[in-house]
Protein backbone atom coordinates (compact mmCIF):
# COMPACT_ATOMS: atom_id res chain seq x y z
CA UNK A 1 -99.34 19.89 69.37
CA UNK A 2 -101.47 18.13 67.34
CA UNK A 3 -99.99 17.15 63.72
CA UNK A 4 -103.19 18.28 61.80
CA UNK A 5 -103.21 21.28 63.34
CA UNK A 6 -99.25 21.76 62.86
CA UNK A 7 -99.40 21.04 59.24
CA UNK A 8 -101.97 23.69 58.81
CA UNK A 9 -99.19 26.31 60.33
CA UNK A 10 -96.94 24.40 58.17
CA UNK A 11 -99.32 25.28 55.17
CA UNK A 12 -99.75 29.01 56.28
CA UNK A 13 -96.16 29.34 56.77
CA UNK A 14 -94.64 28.12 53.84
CA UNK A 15 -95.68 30.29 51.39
CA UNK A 16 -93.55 32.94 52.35
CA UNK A 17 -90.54 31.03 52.92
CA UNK A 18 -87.57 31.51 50.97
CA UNK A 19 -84.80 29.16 49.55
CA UNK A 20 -81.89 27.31 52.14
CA UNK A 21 -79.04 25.72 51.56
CA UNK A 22 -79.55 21.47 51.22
CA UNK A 23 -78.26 20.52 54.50
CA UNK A 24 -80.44 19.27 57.90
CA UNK A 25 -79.21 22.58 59.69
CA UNK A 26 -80.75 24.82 57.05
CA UNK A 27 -83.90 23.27 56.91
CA UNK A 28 -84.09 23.14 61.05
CA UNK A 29 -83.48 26.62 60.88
CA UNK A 30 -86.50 27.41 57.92
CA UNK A 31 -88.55 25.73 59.90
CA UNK A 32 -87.79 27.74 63.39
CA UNK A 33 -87.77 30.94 61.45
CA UNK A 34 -91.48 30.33 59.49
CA UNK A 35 -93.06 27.37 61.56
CA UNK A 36 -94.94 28.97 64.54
CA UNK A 37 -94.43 26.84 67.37
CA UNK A 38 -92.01 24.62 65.41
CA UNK A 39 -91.34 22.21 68.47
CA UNK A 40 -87.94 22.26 69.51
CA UNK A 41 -87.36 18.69 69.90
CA UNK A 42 -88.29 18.11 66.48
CA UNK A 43 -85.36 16.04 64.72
CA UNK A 44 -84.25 17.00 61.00
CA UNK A 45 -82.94 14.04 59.03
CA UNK A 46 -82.16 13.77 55.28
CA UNK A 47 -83.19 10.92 53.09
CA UNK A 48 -82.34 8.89 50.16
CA UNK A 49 -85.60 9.72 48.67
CA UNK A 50 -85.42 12.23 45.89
CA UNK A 51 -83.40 15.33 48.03
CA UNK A 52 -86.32 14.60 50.83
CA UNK A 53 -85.90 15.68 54.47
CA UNK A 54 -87.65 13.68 56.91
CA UNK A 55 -88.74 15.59 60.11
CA UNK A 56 -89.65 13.85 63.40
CA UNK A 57 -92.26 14.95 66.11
CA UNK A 58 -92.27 12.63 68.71
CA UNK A 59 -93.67 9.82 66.55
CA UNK A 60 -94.88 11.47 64.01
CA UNK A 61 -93.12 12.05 60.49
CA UNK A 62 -93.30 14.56 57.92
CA UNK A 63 -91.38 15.51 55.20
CA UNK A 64 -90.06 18.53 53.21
CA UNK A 65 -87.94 19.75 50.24
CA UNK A 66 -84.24 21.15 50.51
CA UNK A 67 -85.63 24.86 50.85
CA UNK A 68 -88.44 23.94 53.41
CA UNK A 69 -90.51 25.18 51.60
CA UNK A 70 -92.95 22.49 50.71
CA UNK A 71 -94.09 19.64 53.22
CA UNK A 72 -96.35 16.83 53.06
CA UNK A 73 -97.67 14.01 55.46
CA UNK A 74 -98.09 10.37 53.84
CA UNK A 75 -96.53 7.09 53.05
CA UNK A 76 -93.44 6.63 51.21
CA UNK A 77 -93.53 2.73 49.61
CA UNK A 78 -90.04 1.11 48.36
CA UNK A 79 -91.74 -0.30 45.11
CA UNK A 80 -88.77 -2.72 44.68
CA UNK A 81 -89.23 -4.53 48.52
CA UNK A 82 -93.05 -3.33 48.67
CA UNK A 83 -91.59 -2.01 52.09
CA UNK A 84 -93.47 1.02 53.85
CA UNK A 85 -91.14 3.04 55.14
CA UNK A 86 -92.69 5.69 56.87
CA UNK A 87 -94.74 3.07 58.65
CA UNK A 88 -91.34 1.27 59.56
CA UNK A 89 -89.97 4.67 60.79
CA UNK A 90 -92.95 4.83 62.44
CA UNK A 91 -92.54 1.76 64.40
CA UNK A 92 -88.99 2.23 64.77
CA UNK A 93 -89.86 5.66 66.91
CA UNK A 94 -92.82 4.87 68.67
CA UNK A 95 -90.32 1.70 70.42
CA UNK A 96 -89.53 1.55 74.08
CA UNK A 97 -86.56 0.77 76.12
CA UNK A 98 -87.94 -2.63 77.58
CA UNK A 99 -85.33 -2.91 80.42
CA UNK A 100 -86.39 1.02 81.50
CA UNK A 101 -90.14 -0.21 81.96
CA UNK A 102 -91.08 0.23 85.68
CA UNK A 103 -92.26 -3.75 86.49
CA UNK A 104 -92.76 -2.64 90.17
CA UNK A 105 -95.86 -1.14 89.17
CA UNK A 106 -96.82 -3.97 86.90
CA UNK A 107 -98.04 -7.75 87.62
CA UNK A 108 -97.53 -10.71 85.93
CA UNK A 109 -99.58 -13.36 84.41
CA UNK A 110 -98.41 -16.08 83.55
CA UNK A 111 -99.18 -18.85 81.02
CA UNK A 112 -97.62 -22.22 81.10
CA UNK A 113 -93.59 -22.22 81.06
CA UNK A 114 -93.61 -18.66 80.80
CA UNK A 115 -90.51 -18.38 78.19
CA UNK A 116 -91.71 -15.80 76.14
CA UNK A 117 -92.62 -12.04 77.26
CA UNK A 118 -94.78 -9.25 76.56
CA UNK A 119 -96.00 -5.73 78.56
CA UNK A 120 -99.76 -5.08 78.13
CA UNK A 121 -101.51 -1.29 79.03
CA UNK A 122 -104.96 -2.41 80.05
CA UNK A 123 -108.44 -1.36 81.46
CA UNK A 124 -110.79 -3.68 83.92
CA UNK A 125 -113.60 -2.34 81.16
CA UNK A 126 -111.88 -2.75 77.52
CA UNK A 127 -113.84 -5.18 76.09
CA UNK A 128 -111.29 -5.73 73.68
CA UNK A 129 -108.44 -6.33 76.34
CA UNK A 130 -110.89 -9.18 77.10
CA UNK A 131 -110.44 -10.67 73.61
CA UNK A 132 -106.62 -9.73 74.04
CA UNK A 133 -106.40 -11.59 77.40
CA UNK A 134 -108.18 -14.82 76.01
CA UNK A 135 -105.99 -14.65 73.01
CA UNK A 136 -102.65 -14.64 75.26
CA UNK A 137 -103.92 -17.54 77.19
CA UNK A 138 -104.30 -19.84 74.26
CA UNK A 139 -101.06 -18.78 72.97
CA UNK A 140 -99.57 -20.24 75.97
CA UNK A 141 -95.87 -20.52 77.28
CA UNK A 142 -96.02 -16.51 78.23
CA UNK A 143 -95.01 -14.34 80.50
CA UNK A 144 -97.39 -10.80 80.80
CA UNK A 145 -96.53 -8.17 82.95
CA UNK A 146 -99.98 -6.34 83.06
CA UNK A 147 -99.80 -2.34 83.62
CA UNK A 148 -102.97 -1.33 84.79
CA UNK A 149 -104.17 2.17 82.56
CA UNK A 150 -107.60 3.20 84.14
CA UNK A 151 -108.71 5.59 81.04
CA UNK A 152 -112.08 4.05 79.84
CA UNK A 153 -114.60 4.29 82.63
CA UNK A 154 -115.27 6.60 85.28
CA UNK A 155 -114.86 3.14 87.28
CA UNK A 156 -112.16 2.47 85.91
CA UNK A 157 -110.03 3.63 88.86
CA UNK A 158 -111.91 1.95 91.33
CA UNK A 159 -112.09 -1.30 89.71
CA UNK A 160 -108.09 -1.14 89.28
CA UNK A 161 -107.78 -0.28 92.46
CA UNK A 162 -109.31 -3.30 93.74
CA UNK A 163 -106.94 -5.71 91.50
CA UNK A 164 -104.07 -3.85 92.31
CA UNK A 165 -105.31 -4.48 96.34
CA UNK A 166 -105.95 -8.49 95.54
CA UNK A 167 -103.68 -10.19 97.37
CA UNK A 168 -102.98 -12.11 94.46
CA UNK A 169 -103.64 -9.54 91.79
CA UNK A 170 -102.94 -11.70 88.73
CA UNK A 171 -105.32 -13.95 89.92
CA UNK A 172 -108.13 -11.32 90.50
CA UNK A 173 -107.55 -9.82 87.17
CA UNK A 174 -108.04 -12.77 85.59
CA UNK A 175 -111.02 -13.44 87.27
CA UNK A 176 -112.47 -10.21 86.49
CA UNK A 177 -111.42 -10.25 82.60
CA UNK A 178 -112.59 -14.05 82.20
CA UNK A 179 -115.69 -14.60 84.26
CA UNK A 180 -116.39 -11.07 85.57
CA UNK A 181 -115.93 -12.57 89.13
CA UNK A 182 -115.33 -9.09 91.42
CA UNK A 183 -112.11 -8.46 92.79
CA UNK A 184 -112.30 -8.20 97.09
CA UNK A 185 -112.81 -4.91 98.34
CA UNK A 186 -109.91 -3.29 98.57
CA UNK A 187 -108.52 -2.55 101.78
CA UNK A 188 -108.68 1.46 102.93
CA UNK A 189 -104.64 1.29 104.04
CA UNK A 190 -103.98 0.10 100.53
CA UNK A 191 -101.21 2.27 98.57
CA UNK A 192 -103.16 2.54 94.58
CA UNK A 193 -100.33 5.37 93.93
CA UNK A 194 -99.29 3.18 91.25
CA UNK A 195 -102.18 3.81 89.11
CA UNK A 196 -101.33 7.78 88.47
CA UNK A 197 -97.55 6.35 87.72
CA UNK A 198 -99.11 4.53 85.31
CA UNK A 199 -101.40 7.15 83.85
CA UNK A 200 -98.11 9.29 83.85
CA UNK A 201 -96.46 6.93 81.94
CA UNK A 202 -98.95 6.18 79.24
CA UNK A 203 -98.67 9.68 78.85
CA UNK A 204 -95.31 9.91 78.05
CA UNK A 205 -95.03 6.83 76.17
CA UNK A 206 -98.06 8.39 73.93
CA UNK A 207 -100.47 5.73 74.42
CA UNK A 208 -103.72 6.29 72.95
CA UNK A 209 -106.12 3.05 73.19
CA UNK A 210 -105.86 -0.06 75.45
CA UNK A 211 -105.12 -2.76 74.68
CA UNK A 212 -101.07 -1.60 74.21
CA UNK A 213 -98.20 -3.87 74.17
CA UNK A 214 -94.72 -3.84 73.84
CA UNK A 215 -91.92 -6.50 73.11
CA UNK A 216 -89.29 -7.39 74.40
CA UNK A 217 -87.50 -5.82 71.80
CA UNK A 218 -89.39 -2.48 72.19
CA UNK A 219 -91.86 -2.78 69.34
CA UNK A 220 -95.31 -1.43 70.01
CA UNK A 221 -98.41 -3.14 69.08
CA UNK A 222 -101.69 -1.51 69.41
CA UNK A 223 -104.98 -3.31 69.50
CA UNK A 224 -105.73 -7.05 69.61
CA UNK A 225 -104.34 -8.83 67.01
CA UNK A 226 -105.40 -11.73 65.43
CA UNK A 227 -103.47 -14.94 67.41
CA UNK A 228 -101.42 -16.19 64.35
CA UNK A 229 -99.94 -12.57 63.83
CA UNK A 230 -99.05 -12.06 67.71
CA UNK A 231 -97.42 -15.26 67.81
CA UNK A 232 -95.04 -14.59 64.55
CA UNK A 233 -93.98 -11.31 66.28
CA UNK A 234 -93.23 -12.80 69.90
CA UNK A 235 -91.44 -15.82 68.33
CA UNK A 236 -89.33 -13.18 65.94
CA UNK A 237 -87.94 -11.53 69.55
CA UNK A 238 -87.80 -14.48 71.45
């Protein structure tokens, strides 16, 4: 369920609600009761933040009053660190469990001694996945265990197809993403089951654009970021 279109049951729901005791049970149960569709793996927490409740929806976060009543969608900013923490919760949700990630249906590039590591989502056609790729290379001394997510193109599929085929596949991808040298046909006996895993997974791990990377320590980056920024974050987890 979209969150837009859950905070405007949220907004139709709440005027009728009455008042609950100040605990996380209470407020699950307002919500439940009022909240059509009110998903059930929704988590209730309470906050330090003026009687708030946060409420968790996969990874997004909302929050209400004691009586569920009320509810908003925003930013909350510690004005003594500057800290965002809803964008920190954020983060802190949307990680993965690195050592659960599938490499079997992943290949690796790698770039000089290798030491440091990072998981990319990409597609033979993002155009910003190029920049990405360009940018890992001259960051060097990396490790990238590539996870091919044909979403962009309706030849996407095929063109994924024939990298996951290569016989060496980090070599045709990087072929492909530098010089746009074609990958070899790929053979018809070839197993490309791989590439619905991976659409499968990029569904459940909610990933919405390629380029999308993970850390080692589970953070989630999406998009290419500038090559000072990516390098702070990998040396922070190394």
């Amino acid at each position: 369920m979209k969150l837009r279109h859950f905070l405007a049951a949220l907004a139709a729901a709440f005027a009728c609600l009455g008042v609950a005791h100040a605990d996380t049970a209470s407020v699950r149960r307002e919500l439940q009761q009022h909240v059509p569709n009110f998903p059930p793996s929704a988590k209730v927490f309470s906050t330090p933040y003026s009687g708030l409740y946060e409420v968790d929806i996969g990874d997004q976060v909302f929050y209400t009053d004691a009586t569920a009543r009320y509810v908003f969608s925003g930013d909350i900013l510690d004005t003594h660190t500057g800290a965002n923490l809803t964008r920190l919760r954020v983060q802190q949700l949307q990680r993965v469990d690195w050592n659960k990630l599938p490499w079997k249906d992943s290949f690796v590039v790698k770039y000089g001694q290798g030491a440091r590591q990072i998981a990319v989502f990409e597609d033979p056609y993002c155009p910003y996945c190029r920049v990405l790729d360009k940018t890992l290379e001259r960051i060097g001394n990396l490790t990238v265990h590539v996870f091919l997510l044909p979403v962009i193109s309706p030849r996407s599929p095929a063109k994924a197809r024939q990298i996951w085929c290569a016989p060496d596949r980090g070599q045709a991808w990087q072929a492909w993403m530098g010089e746009h040298k074609e990958p070899p046909p790929a053979p018809a006996h070839c197993d490309s089951s791989v590439l619905q895993a991976n659409l499968k997974l990029g569904q459940s791990l909610d990933i919405q654009s390629t380029p999308t990377m993970f850390l080692r320590d589970g953070t989630r980056i999406s998009g290419a970021l500038q090559q000072a920024d990516l390098v702070r974050q990998l040396d922070a987890v190394r």
